[in-house]
N, C-alpha and C. Protein backbone atom coordinates (compact mmCIF):
# COMPACT_ATOMS: atom_id res chain seq x y z
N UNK A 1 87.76 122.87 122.45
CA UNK A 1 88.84 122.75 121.48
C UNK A 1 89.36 121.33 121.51
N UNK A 2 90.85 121.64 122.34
CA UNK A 2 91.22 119.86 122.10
C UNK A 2 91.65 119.37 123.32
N UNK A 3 92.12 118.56 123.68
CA UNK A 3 92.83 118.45 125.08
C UNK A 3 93.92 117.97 124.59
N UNK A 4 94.69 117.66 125.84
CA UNK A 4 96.07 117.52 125.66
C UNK A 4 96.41 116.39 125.60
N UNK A 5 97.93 116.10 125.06
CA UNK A 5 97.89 114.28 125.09
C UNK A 5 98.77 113.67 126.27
N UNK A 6 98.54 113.02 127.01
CA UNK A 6 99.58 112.46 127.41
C UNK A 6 100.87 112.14 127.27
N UNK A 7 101.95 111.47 128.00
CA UNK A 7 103.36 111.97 127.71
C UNK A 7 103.13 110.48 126.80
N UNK A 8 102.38 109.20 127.68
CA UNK A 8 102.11 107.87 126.67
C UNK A 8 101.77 108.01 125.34
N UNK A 9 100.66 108.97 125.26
CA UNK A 9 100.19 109.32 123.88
C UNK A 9 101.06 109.69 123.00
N UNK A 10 101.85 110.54 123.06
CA UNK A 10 102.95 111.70 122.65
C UNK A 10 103.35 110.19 122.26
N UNK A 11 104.52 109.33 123.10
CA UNK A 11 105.54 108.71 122.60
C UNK A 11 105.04 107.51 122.13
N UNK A 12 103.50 106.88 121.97
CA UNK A 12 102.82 106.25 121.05
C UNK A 12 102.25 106.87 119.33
N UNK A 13 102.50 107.76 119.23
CA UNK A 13 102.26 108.72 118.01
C UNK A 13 103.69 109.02 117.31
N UNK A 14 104.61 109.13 118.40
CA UNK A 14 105.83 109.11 117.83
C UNK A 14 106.70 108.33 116.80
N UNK A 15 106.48 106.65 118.20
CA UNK A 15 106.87 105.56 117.18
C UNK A 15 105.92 105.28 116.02
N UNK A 16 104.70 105.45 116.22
CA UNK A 16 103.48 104.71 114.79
C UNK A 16 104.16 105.85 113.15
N UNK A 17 104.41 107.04 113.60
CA UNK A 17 105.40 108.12 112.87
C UNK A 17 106.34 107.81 112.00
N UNK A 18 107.58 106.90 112.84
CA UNK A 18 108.72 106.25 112.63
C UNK A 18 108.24 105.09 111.63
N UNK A 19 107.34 104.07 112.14
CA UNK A 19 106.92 103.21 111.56
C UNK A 19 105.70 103.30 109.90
N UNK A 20 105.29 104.48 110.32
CA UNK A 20 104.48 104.27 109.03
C UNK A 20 104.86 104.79 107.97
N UNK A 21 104.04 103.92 106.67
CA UNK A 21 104.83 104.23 105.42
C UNK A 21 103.99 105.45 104.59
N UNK A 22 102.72 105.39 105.08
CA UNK A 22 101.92 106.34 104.49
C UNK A 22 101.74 107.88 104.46
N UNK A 23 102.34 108.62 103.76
CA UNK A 23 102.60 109.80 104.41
C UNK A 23 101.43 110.77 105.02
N UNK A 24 100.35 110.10 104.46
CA UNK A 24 98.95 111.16 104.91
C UNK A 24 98.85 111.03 106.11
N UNK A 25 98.51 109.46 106.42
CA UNK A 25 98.65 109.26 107.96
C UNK A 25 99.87 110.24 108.87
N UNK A 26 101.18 110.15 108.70
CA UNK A 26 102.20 110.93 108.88
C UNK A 26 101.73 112.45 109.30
N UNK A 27 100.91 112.81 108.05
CA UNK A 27 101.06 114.47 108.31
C UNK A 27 100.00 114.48 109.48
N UNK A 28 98.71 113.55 109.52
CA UNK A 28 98.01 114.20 110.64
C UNK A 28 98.83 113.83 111.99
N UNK A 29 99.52 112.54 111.76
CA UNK A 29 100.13 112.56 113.02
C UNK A 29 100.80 113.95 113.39
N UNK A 30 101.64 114.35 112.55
CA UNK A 30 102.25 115.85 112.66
C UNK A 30 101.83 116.57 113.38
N UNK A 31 100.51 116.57 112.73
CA UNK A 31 99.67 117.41 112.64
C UNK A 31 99.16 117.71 114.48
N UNK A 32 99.02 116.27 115.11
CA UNK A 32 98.46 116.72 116.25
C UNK A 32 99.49 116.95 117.65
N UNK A 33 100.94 116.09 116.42
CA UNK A 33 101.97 116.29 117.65
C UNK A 33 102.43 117.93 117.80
N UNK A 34 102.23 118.75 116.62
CA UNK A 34 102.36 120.07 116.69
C UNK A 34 101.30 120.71 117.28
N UNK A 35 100.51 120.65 117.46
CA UNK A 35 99.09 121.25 118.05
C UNK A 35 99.10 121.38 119.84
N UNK A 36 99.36 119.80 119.92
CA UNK A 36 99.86 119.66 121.03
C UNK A 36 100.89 120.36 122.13
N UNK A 37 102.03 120.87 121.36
CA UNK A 37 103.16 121.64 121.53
C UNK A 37 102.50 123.13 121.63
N UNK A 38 101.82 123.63 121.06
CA UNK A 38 101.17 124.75 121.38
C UNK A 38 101.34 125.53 119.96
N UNK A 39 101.51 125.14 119.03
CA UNK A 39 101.21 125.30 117.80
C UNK A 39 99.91 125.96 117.50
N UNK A 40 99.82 126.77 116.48
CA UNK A 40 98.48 127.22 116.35
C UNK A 40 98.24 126.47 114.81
N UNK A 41 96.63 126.66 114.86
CA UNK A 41 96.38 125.68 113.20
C UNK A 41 96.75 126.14 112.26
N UNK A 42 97.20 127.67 111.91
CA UNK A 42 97.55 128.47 111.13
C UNK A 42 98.82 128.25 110.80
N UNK A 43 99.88 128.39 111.99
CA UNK A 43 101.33 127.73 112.00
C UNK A 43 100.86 126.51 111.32
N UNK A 44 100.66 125.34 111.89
CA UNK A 44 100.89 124.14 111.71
C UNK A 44 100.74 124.05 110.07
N UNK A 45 99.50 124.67 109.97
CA UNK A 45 99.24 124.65 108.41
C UNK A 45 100.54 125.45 107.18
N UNK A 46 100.71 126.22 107.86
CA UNK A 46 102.15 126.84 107.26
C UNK A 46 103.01 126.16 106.58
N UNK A 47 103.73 125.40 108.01
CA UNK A 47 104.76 124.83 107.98
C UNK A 47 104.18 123.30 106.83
N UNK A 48 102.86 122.73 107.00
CA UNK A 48 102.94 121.49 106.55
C UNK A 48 102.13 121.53 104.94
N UNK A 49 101.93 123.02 104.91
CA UNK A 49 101.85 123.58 102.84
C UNK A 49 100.31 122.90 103.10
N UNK A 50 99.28 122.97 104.16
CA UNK A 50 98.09 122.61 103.85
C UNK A 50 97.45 123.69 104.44
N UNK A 51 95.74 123.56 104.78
CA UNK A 51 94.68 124.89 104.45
C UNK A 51 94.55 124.66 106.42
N UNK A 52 94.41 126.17 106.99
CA UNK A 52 93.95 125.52 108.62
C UNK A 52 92.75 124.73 108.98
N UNK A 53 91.83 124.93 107.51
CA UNK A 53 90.78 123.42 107.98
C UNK A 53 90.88 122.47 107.90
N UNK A 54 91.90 121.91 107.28
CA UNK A 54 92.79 120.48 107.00
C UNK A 54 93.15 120.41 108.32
N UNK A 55 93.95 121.15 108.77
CA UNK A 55 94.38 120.75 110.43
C UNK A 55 93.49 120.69 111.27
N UNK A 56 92.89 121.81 111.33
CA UNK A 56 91.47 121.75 112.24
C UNK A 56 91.09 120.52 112.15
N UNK A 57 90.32 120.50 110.95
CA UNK A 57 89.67 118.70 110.83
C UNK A 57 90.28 117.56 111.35
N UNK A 58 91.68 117.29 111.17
CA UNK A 58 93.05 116.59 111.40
C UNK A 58 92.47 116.41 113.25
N UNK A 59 92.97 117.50 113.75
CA UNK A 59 92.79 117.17 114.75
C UNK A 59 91.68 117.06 115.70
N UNK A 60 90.48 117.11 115.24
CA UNK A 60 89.41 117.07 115.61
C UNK A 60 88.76 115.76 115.59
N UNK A 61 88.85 114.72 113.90
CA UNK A 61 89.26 113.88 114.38
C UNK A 61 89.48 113.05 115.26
N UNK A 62 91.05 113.39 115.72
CA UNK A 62 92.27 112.60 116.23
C UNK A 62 91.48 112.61 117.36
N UNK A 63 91.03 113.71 118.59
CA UNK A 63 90.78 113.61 119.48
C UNK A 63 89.29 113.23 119.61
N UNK A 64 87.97 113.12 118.77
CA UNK A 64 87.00 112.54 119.08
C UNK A 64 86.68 111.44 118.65
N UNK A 65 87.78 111.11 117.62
CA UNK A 65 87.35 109.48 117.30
C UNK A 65 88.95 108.72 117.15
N UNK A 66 89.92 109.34 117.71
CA UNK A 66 91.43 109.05 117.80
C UNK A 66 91.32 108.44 115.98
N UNK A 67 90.87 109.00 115.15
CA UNK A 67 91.26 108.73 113.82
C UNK A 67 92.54 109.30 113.48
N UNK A 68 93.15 108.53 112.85
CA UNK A 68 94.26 109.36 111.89
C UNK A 68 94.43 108.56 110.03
N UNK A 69 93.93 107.57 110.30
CA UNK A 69 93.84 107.06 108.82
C UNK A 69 92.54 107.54 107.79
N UNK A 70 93.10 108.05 106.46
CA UNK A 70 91.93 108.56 105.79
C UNK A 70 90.43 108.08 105.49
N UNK A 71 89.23 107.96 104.68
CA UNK A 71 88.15 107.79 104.49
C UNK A 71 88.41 106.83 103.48
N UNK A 72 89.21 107.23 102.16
CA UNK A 72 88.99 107.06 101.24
C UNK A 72 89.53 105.58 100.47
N UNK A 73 88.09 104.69 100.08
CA UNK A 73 88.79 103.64 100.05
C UNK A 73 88.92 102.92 98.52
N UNK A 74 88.30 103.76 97.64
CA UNK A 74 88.15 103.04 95.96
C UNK A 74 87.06 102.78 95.88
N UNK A 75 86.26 102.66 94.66
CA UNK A 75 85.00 102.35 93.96
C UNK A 75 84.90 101.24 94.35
N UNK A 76 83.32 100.67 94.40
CA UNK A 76 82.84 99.52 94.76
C UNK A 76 83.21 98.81 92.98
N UNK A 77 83.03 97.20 93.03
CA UNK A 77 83.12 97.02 91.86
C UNK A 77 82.04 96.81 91.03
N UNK A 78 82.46 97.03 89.57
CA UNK A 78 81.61 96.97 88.18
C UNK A 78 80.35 95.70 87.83
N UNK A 79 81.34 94.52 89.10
CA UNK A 79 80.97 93.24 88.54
C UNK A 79 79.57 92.67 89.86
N UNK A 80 78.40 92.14 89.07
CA UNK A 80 77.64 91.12 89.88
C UNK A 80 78.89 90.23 90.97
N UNK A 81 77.76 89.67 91.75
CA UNK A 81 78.59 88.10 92.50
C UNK A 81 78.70 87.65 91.64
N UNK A 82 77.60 87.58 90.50
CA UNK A 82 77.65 86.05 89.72
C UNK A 82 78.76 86.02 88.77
N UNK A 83 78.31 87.65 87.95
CA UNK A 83 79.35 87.82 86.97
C UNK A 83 81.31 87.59 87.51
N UNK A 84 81.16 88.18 88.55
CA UNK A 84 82.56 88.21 89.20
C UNK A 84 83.27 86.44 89.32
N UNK A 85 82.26 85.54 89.88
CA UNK A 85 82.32 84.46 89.57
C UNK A 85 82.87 83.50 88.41
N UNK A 86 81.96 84.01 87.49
CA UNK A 86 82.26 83.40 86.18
C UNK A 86 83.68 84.38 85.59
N UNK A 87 84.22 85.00 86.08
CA UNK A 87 85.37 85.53 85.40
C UNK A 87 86.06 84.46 85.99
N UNK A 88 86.13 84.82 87.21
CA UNK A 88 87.30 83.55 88.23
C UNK A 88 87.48 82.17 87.59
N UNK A 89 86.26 81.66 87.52
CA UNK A 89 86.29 80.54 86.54
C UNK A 89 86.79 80.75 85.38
N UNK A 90 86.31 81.28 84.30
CA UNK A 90 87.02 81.62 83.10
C UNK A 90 88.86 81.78 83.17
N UNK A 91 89.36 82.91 84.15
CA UNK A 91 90.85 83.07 84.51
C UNK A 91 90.82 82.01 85.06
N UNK A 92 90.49 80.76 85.71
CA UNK A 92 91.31 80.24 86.20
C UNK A 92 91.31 79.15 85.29
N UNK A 93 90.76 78.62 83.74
CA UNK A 93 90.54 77.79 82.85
C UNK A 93 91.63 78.61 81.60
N UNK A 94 91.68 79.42 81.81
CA UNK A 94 92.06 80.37 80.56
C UNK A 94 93.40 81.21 81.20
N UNK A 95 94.66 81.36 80.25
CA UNK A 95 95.78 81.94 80.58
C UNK A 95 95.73 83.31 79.95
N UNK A 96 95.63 84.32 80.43
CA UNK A 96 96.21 85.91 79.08
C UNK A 96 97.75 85.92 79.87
N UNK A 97 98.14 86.58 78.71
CA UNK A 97 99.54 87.27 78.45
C UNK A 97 99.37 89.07 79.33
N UNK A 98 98.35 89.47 78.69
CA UNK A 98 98.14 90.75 79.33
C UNK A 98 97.17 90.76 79.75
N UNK A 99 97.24 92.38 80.52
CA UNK A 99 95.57 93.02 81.39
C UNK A 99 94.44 93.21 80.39
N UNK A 100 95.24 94.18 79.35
CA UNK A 100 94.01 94.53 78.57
C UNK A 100 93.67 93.50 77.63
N UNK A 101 93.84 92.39 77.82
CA UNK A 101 93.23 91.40 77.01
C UNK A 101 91.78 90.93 77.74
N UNK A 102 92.00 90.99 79.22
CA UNK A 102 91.23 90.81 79.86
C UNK A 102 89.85 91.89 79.76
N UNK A 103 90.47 92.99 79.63
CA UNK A 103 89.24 93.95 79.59
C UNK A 103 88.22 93.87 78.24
N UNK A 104 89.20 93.44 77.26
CA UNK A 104 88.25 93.25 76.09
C UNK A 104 87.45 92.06 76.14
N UNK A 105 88.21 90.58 76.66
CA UNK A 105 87.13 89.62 77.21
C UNK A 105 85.80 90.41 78.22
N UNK A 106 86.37 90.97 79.34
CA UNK A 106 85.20 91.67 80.17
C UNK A 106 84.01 92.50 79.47
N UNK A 107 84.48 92.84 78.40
CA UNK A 107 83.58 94.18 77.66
C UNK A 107 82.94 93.09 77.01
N UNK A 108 83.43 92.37 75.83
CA UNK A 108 82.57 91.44 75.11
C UNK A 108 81.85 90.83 75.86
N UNK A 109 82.05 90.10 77.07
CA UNK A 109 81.34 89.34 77.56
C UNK A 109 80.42 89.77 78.72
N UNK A 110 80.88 90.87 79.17
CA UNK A 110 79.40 91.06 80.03
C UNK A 110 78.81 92.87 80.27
N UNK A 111 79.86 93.13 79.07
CA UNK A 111 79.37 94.33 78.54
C UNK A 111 79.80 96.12 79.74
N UNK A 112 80.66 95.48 80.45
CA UNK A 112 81.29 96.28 81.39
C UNK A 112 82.98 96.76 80.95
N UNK A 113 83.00 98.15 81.26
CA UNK A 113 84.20 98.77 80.94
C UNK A 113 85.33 98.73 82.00
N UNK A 114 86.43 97.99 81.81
CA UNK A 114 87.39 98.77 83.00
C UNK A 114 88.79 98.98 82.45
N UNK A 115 89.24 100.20 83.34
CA UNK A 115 90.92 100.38 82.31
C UNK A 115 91.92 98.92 82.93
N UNK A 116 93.12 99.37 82.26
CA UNK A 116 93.96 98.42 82.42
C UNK A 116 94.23 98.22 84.17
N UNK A 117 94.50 99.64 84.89
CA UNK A 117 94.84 99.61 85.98
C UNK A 117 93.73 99.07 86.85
N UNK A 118 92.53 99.62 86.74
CA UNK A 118 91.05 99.01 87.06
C UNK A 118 91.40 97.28 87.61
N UNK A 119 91.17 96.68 86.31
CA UNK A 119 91.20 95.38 86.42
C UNK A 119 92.43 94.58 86.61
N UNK A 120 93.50 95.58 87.06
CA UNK A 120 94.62 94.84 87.53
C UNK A 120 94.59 94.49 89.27
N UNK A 121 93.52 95.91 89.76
CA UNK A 121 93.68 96.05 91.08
C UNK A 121 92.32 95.03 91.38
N UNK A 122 91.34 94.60 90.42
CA UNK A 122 90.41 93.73 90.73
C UNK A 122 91.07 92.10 90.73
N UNK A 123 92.02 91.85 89.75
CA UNK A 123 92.60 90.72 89.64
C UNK A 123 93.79 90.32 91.04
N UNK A 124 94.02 91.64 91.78
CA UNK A 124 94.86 91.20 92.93
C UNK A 124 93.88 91.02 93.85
N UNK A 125 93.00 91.68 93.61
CA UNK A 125 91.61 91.76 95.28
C UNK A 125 91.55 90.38 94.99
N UNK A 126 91.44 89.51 93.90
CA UNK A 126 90.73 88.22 93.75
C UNK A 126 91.37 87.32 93.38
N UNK A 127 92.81 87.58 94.43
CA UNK A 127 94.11 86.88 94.60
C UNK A 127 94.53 86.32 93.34
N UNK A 128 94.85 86.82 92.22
CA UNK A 128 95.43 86.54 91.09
C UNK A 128 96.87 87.35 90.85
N UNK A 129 97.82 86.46 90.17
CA UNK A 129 98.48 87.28 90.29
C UNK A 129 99.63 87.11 88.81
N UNK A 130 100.41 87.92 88.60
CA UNK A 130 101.36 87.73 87.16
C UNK A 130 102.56 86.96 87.96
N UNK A 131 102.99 85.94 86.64
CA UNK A 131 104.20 85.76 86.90
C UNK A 131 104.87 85.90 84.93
N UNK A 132 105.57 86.43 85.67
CA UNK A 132 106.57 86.66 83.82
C UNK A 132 106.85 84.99 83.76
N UNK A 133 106.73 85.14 81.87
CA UNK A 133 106.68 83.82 81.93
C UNK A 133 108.18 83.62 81.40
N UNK A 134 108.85 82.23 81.70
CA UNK A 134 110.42 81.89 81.36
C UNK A 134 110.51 81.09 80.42
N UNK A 135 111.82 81.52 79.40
CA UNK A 135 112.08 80.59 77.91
C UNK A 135 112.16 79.45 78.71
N UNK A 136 112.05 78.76 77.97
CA UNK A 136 112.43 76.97 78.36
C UNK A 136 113.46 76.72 77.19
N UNK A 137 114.37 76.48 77.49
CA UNK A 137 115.16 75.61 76.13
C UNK A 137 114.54 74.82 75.65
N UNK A 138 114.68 74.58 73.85
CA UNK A 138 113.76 73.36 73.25
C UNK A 138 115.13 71.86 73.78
N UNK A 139 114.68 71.23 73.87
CA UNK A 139 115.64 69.69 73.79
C UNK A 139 115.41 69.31 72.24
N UNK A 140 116.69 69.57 71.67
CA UNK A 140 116.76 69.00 70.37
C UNK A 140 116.81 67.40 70.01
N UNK A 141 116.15 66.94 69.46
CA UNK A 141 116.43 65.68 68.79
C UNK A 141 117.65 65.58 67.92
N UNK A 142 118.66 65.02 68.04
CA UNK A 142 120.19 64.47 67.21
C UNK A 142 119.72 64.05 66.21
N UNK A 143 119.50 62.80 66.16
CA UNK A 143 118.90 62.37 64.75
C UNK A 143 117.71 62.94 63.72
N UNK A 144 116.49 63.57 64.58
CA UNK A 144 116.03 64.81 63.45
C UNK A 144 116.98 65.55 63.19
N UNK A 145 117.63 65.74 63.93
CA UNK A 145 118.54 67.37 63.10
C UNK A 145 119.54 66.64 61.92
N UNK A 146 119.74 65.19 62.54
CA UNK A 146 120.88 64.92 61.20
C UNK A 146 119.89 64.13 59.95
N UNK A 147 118.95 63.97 60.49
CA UNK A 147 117.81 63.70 59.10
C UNK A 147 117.62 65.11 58.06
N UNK A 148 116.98 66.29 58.75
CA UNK A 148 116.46 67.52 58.31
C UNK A 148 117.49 67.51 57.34
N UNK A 149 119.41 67.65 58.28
CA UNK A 149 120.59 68.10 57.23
C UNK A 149 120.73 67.15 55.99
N UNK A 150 120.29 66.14 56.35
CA UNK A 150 120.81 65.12 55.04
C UNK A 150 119.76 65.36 53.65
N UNK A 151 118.62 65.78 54.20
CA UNK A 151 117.31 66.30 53.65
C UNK A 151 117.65 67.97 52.83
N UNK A 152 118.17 68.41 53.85
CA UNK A 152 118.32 70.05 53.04
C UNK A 152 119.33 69.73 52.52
N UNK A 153 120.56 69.33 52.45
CA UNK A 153 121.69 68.77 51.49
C UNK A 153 121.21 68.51 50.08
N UNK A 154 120.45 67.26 50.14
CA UNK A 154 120.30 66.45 49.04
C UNK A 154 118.61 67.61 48.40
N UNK A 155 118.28 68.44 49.44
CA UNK A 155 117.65 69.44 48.42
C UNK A 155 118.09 70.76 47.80
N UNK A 156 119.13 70.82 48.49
CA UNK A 156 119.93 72.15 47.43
C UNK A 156 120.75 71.71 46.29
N UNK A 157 120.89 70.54 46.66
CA UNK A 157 121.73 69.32 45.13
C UNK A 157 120.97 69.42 44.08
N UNK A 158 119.44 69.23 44.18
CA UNK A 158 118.55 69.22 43.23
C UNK A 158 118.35 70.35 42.67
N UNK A 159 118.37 72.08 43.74
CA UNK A 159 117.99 73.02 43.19
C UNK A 159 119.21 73.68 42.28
N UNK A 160 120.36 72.86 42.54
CA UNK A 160 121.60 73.34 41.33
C UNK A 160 121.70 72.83 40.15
């Protein structure tokens, strides 16, 4: 089955608990600090609204490969080296406003599909990043503006 954890173990599982933000990680931690306690997988599963092979697995796991972080890591990507390349170049010659502007460049140009969220999470892997862009005040010219007025004056004179 499983063995037991140490009192070190226990209060190293405790704090990583406290500290982590991920809740999956979280539940197996739960998961083995209840087991531990003498919990059965059935309980444990009860109480934490999952199946007893989720726990089972959880802690099986934990104790033969001290895993507690999941498998699952996202699709490999759409793009060649090369192609991936020549985007970088392109973004880094070329400004968009938006994501999906990008995807329609991507589609036209090398004939690959990705959604908006897709190629947002490819544009951070490949350290790019948004910044909202800020008005700038125009600096007016004085004397154009008192040219233009003397100009629109003496042209509404004419249109009366």
């Amino acid at each position: 089955m499983y063995r037991k954890l140490s009192s070190q173990e226990r209060l190293d599982l405790i704090k990583r608990h406290r500290k982590e933000r991920d809740k999956r990680i979280c539940d197996r931690i739960k998961a083995v600090l209840a087991c531990d306690k003498g919990y059965s997988y059935s309980e444990v599963a009860e109480l934490m609204l999952l199946d007893d092979e989720t726990i089972r697995r959880h802690i099986e796991d934990f104790f033969a490969e001290n895993k507690l972080t999941p498998n699952n890591g996202g699709s490999t990507s759409k793009f060649t080296k090369e192609e991936s390349a020549k985007l970088i170049e392109h973004l880094s010659e070329n400004t968009y406003l938006y994501v999906k502007d990008i995807c329609v460049y991507v589609k036209k140009t090398f004939g690959v599909i990705y959604s908006v969220s897709g190629m947002t999470k490819w544009l951070k892997a490949n350290n790019f990043c948004y910044k909202k862009p800020h008005g700038v005040p125009a600096k007016a010219n004085k004397q154009n503006q008192q040219e233009f007025i003397e100009f629109y004056a003496d042209l509404k004179e004419e249109t009366e």
